[in-house]
C-alpha atoms as a PDB file:
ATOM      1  CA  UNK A   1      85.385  36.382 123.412  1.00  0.00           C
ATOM      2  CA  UNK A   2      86.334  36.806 119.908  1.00  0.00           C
ATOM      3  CA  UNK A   3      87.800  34.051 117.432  1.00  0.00           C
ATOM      4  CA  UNK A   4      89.092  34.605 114.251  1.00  0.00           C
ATOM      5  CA  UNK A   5      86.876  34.233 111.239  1.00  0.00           C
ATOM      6  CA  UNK A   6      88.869  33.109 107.585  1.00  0.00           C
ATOM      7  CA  UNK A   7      86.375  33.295 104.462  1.00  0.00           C
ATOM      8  CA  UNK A   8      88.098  31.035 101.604  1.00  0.00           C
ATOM      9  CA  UNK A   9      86.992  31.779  98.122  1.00  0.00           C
ATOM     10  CA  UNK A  10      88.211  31.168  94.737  1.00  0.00           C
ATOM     11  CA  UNK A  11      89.336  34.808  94.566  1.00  0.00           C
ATOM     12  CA  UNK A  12      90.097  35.799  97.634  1.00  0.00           C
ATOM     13  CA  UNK A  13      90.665  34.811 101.008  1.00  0.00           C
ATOM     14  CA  UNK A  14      89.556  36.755 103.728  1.00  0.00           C
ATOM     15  CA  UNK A  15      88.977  37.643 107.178  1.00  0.00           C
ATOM     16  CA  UNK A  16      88.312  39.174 110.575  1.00  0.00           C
ATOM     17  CA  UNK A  17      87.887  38.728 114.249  1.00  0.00           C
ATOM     18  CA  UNK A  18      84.168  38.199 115.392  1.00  0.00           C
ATOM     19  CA  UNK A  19      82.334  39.440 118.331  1.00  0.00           C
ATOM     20  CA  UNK A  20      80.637  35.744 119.497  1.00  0.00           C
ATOM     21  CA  UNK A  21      77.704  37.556 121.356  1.00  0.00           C
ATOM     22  CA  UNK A  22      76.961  40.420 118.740  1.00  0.00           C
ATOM     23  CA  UNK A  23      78.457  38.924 115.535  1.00  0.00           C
ATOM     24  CA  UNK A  24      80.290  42.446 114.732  1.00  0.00           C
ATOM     25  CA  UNK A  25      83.586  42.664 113.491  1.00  0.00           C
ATOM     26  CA  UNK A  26      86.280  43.371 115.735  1.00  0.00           C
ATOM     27  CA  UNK A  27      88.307  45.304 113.429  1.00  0.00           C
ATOM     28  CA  UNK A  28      88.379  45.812 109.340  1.00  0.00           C
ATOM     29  CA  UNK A  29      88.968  42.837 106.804  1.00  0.00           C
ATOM     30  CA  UNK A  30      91.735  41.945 105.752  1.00  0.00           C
ATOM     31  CA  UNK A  31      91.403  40.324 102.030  1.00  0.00           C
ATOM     32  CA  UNK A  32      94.281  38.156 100.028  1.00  0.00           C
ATOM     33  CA  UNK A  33      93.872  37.235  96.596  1.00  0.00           C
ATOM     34  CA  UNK A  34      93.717  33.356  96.520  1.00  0.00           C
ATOM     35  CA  UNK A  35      96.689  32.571  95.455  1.00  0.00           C
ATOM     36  CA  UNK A  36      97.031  30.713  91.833  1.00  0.00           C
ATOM     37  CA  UNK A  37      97.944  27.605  91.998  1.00  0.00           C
ATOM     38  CA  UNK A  38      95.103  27.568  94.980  1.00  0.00           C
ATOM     39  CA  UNK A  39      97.447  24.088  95.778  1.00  0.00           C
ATOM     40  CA  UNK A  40      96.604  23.194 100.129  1.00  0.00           C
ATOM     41  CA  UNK A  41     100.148  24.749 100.690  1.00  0.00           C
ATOM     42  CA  UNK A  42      99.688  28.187  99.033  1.00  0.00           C
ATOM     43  CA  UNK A  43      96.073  28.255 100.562  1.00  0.00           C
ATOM     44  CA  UNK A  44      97.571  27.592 104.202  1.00  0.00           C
ATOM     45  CA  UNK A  45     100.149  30.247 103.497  1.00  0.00           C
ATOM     46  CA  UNK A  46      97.444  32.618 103.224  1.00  0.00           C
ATOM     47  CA  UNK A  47      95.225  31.700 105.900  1.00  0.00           C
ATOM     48  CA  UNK A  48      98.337  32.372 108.047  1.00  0.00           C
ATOM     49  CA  UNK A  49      99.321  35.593 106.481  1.00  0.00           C
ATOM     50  CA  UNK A  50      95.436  36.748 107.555  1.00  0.00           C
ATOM     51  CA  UNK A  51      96.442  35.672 111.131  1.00  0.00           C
ATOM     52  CA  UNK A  52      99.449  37.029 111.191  1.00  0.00           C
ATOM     53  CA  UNK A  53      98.253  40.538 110.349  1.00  0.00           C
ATOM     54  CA  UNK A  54      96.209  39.768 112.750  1.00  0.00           C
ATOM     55  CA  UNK A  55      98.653  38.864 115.676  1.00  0.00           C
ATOM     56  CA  UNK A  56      96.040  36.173 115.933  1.00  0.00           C
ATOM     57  CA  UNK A  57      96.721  33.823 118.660  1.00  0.00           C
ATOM     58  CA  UNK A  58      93.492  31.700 119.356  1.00  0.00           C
ATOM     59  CA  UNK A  59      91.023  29.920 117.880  1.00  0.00           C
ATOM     60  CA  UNK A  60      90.411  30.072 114.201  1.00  0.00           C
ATOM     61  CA  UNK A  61      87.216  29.120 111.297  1.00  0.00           C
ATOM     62  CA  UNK A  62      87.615  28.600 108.152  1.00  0.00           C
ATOM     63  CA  UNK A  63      85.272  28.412 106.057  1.00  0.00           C
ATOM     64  CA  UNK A  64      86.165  26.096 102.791  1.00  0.00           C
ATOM     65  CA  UNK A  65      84.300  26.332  98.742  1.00  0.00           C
ATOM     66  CA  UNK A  66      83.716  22.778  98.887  1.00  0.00           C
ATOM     67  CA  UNK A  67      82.298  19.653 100.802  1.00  0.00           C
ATOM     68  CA  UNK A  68      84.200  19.022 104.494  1.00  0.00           C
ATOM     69  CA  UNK A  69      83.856  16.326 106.263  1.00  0.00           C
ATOM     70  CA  UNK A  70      85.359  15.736 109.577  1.00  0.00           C
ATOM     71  CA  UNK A  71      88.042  18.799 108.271  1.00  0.00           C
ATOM     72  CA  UNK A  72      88.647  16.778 105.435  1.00  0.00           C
ATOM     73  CA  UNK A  73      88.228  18.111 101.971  1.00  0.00           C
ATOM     74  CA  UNK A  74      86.436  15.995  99.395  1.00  0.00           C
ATOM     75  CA  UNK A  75      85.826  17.816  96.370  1.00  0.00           C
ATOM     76  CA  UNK A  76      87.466  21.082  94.384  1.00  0.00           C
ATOM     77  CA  UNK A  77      84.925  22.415  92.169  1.00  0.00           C
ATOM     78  CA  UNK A  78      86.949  25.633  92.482  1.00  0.00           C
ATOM     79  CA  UNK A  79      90.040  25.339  93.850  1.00  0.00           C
ATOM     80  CA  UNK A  80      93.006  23.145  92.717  1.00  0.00           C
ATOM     81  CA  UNK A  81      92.377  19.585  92.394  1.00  0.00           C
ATOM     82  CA  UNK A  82      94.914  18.815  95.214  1.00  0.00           C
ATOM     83  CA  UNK A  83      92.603  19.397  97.688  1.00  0.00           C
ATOM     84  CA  UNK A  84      90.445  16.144  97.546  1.00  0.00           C
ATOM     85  CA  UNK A  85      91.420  14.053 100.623  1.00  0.00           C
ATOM     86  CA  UNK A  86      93.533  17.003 102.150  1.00  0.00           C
ATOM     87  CA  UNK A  87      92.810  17.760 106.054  1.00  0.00           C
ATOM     88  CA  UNK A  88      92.382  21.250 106.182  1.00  0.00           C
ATOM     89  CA  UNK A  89      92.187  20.961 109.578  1.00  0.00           C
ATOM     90  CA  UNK A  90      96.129  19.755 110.055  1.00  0.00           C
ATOM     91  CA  UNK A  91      97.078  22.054 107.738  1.00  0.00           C
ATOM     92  CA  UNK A  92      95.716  25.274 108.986  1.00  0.00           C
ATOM     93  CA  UNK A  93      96.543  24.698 112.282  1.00  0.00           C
ATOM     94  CA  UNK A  94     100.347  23.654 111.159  1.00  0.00           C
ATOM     95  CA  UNK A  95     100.604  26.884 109.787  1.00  0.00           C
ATOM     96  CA  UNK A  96      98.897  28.970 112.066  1.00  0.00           C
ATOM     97  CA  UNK A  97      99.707  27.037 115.728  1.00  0.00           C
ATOM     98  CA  UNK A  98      96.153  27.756 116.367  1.00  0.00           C
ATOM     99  CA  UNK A  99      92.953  25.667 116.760  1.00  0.00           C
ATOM    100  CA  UNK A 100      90.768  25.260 113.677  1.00  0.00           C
ATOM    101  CA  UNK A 101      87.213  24.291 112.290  1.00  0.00           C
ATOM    102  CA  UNK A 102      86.688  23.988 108.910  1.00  0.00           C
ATOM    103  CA  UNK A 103      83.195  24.065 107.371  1.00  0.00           C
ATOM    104  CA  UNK A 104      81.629  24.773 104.036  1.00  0.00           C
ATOM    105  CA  UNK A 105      81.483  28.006 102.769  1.00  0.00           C
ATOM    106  CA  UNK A 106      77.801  28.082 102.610  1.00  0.00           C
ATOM    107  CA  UNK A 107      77.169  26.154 105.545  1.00  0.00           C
ATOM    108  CA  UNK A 108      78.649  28.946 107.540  1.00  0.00           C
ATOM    109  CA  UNK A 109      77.086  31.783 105.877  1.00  0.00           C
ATOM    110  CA  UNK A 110      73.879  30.103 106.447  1.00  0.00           C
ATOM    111  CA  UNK A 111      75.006  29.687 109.952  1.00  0.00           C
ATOM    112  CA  UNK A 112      75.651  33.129 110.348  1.00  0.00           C
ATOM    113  CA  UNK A 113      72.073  33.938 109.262  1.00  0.00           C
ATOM    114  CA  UNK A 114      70.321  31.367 111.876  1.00  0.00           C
ATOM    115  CA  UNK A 115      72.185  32.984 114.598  1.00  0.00           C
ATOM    116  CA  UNK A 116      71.784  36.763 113.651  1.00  0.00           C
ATOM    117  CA  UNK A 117      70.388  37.240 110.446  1.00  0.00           C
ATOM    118  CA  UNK A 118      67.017  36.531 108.892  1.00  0.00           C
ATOM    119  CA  UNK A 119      67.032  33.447 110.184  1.00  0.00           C
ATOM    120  CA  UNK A 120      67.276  34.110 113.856  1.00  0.00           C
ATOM    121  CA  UNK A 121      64.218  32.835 115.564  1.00  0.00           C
ATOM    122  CA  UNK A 122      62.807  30.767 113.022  1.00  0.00           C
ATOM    123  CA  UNK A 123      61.621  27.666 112.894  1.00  0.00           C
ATOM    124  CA  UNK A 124      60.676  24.571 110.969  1.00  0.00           C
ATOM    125  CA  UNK A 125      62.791  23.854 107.622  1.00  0.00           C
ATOM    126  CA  UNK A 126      64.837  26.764 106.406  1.00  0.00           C
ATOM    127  CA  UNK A 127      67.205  26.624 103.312  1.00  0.00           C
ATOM    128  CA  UNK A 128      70.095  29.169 102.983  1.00  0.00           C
ATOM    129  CA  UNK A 129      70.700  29.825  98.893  1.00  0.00           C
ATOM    130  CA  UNK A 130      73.916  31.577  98.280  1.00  0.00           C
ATOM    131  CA  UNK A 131      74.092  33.265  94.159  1.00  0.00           C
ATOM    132  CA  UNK A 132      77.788  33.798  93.102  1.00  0.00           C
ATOM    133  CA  UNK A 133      79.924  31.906  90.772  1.00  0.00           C
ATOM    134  CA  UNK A 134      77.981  28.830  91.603  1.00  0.00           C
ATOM    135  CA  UNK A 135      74.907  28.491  93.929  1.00  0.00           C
ATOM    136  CA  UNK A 136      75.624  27.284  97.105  1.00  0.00           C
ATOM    137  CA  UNK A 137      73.078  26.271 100.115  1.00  0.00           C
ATOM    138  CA  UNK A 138      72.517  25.192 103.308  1.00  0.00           C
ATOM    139  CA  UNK A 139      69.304  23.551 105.136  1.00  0.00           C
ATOM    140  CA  UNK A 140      68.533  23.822 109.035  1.00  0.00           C
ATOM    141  CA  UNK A 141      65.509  21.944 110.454  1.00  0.00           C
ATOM    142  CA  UNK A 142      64.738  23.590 113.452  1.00  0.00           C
ATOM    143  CA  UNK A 143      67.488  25.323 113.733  1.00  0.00           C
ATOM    144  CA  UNK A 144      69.791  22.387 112.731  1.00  0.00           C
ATOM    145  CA  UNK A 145      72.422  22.132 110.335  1.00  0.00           C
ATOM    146  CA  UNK A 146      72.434  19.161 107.182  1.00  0.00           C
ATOM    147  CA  UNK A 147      76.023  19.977 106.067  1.00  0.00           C
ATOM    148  CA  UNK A 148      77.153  19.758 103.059  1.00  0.00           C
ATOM    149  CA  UNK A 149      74.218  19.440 100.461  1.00  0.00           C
ATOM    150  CA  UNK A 150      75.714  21.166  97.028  1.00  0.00           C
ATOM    151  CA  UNK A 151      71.327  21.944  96.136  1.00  0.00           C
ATOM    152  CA  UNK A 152      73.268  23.937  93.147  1.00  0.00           C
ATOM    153  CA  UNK A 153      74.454  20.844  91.479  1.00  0.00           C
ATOM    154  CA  UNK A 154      70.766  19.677  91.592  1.00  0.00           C
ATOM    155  CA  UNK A 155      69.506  18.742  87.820  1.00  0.00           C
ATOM    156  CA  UNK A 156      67.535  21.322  85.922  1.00  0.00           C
ATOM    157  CA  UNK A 157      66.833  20.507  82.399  1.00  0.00           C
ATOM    158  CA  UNK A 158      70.026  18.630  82.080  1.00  0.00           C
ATOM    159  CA  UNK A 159      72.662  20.734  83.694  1.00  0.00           C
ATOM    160  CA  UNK A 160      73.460  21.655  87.509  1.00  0.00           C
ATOM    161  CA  UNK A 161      70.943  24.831  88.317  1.00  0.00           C
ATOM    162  CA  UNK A 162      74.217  26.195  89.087  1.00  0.00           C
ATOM    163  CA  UNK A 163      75.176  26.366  85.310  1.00  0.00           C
ATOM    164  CA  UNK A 164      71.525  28.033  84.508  1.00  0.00           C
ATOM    165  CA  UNK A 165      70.815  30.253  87.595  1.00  0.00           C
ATOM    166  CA  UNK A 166      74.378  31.054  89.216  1.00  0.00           C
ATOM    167  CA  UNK A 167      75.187  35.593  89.378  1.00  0.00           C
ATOM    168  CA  UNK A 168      77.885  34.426  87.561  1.00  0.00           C
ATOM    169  CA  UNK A 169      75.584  32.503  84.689  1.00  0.00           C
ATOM    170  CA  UNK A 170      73.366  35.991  84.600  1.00  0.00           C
ATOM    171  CA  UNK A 171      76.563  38.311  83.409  1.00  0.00           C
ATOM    172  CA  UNK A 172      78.103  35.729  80.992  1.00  0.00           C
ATOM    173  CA  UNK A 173      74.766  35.534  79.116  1.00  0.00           C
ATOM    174  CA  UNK A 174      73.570  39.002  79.747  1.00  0.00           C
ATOM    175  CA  UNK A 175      70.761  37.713  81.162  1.00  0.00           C
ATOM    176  CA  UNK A 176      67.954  40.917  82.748  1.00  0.00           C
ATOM    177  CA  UNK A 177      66.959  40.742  86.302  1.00  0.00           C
ATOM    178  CA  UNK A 178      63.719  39.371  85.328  1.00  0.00           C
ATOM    179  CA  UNK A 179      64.916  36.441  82.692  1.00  0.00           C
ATOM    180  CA  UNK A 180      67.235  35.386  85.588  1.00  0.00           C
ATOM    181  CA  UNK A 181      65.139  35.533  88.272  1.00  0.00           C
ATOM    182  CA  UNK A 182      62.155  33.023  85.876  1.00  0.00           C
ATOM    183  CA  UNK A 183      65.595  30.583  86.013  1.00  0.00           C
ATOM    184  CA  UNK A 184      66.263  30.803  89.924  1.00  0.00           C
ATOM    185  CA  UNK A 185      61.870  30.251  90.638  1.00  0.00           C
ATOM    186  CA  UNK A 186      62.199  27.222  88.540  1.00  0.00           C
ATOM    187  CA  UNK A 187      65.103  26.307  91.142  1.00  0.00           C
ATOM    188  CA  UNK A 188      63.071  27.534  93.754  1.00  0.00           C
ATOM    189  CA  UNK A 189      60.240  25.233  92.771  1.00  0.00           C
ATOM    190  CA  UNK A 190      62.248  22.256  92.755  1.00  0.00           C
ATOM    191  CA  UNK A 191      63.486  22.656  95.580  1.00  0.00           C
ATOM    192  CA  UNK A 192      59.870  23.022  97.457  1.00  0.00           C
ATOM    193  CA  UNK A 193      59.172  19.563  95.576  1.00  0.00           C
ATOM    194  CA  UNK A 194      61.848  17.931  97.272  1.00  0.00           C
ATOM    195  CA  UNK A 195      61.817  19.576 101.116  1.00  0.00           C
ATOM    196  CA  UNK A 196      58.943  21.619 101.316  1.00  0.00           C
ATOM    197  CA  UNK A 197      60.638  24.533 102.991  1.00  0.00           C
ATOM    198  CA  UNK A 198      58.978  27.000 105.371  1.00  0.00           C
ATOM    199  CA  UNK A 199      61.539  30.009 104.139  1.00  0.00           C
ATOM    200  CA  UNK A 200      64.126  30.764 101.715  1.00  0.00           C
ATOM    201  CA  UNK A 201      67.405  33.062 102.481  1.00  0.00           C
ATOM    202  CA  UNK A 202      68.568  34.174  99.377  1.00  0.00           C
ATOM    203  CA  UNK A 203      72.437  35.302  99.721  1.00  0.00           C
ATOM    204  CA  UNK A 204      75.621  35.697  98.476  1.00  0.00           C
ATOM    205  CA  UNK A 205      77.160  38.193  96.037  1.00  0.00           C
ATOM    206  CA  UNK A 206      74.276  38.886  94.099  1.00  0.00           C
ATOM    207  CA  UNK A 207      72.616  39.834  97.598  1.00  0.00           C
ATOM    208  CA  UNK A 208      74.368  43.294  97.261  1.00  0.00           C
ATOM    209  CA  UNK A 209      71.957  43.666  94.573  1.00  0.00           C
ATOM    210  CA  UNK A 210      68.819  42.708  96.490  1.00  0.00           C
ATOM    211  CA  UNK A 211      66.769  45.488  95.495  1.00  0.00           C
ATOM    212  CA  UNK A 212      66.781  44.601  91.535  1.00  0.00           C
ATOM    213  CA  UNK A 213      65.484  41.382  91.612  1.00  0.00           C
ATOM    214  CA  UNK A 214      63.930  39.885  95.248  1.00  0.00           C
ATOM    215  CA  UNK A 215      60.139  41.106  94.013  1.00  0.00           C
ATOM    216  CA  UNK A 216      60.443  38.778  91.196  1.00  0.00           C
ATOM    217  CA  UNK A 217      61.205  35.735  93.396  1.00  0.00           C
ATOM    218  CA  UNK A 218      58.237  33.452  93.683  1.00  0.00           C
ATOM    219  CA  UNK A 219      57.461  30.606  95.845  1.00  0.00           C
ATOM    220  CA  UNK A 220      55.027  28.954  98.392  1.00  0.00           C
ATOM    221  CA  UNK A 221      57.480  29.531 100.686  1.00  0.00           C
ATOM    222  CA  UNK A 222      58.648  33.218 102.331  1.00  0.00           C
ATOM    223  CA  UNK A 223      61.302  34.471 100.534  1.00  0.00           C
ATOM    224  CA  UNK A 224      63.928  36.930 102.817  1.00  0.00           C
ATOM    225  CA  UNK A 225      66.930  38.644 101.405  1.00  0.00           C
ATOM    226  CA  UNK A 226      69.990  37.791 103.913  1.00  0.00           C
ATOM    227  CA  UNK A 227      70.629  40.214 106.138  1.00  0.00           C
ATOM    228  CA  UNK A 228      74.618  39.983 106.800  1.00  0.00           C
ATOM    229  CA  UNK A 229      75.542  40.248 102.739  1.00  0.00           C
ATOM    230  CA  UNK A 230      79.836  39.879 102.544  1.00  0.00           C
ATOM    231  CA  UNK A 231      80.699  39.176 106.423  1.00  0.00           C
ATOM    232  CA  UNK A 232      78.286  36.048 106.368  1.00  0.00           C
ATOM    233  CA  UNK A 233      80.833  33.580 105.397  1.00  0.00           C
ATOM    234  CA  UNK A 234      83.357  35.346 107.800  1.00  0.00           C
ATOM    235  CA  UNK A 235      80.602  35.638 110.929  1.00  0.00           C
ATOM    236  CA  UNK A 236      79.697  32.224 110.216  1.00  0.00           C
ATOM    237  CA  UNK A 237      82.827  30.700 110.427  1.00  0.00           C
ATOM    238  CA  UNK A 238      83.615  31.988 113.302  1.00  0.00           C
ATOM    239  CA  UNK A 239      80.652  30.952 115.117  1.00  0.00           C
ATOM    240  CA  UNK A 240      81.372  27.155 114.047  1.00  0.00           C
ATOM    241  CA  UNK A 241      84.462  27.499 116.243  1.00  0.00           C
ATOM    242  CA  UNK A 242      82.816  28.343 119.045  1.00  0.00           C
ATOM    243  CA  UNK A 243      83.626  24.883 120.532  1.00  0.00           C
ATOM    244  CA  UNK A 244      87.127  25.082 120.059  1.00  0.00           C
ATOM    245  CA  UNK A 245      86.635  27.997 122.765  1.00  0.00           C
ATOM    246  CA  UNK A 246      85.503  25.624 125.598  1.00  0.00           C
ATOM    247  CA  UNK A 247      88.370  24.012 125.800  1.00  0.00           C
ATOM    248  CA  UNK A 248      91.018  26.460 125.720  1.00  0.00           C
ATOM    249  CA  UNK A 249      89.326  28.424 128.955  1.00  0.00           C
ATOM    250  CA  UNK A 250      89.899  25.225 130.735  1.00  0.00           C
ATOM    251  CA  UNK A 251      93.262  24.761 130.018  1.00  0.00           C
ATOM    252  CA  UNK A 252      93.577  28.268 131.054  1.00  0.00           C
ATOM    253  CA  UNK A 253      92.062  27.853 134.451  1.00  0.00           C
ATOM    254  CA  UNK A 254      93.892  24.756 134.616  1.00  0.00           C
ATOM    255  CA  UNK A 255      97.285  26.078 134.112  1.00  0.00           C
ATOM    256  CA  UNK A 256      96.851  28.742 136.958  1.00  0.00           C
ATOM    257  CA  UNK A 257      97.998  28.734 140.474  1.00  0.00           C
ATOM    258  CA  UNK A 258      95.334  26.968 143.069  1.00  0.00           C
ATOM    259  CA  UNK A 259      94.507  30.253 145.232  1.00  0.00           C
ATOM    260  CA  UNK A 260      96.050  29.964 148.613  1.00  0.00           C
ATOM    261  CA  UNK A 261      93.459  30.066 151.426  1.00  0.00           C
ATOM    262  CA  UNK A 262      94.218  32.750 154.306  1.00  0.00           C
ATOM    263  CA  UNK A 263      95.484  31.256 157.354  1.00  0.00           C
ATOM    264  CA  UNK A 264      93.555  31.221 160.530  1.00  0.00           C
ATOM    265  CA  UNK A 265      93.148  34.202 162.250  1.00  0.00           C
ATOM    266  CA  UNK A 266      94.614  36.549 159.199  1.00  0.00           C
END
């Protein structure tokens, strides 16, 4: 079965139906600029508009640039400030009339990964590390998700390692592969202080780039480029649905006719 994957960003919204067992898309993107204001209304509108050009009728994930709890949103780093305390849950599925999950945005590229990307198989303690405008992550201990953990806001000689070691942070300073890449190890090397990982994903936009900068990566820990690069957050969110699914087959099965049994002798 397929379901609907929505990757929300702070520049565009976008996504695709998802093959469950393979992960492949079902058919090509479709991308929306986020719309400015970025308000909960003019996001919904979007997420819709990707159904609709869908003719999406079924279950739907969303992934969300911020901390989600329970569907709720409870921070907007970079989206309007409207957002803290909205349910994104209530209003996706207002506008869309479908069933929706919600997650963070790096939550669900990291689940993407654990499923069928470099993470698939592995065990022990595994953090996801997603390099874009900010730096966004996602730990799994055996194979289990710790939503929600915002490592890029973590404290590195007095700022968020966000602010030093973000792909966004490396083109506003002009900073070469190797000067950025000393900034992300010291990252790196706080974050084996703290949780002792077994490997490090390293994702998100600057991924695209792998090649330029993954041999200057150091740590105790392996160090893997992500595998599924832009359809991660997309993938990922769709997989997080995957229990809205369930449900909607027995409703299904419910709904239909009891089969008649043949009489005697027919």
């Amino acid at each position: 079965m397929d379901v609907l994957g929505i990757d929300i960003g702070g520049s565009g919204i976008k996504g695709a139906p998802v093959n469950l067992l393979t992960g492949e898309l079902s058919a090509d993107r479709h991308r929306i600029p986020t719309p400015d204001p970025s308000t909960p209304e003019n996001v919904a509108e979007v997420v819709a508009a990707v159904a609709r050009h869908f003719q999406w009728q079924g279950p739907i994930g969303c992934t969300f640039p911020a901390i989600v709890r329970h569907g709720v949103v409870y921070t907007a780093a970079n989206v309007h400030k409207s957002w803290i305390g909205a349910d994104a849950v209530a209003l996706f599925e207002r506008a869309t009339n479908c069933p929706v999950r919600v997650l963070n945005d790096a939550d669900a590229a990291g689940l993407a990964e654990m499923v069928l990307g470099a993470g698939k198989h592995r065990k022990g303690v595994v953090i996801m590390l997603t390099f874009g405008t900010g730096i966004g992550s996602a730990i799994f201990v055996e194979g289990h998700l710790l939503p929600n953990t915002e490592f890029g806001h973590l404290p590195i000689r007095g700022k968020d390692a966000e602010h030093r070691a973000s792909a966004k942070v490396r083109d506003d300073e002009k900073l070469s592969w190797a000067q950025w890449a000393e900034r992300v190890n010291e990252f790196l090397a706080q974050m084996e202080f703290f949780f002792s990982p077994d490997l490090f994903i390293i994702g998100g936009g600057v991924s695209k780039k792998q090649h330029k900068f993954m041999h200057l990566l150091k740590a105790e820990a392996e160090i893997v480029p992500a595998q599924l690069l832009n359809e991660a957050g997309i993938i990922g969110a769709a997989l997080a649905a995957r229990d809205q699914v369930a449900p909607l087959r027995a409703e299904a099965t419910a709904a239909q006719p009891a089969a008649v049994e043949p009489a005697q002798g027919s």
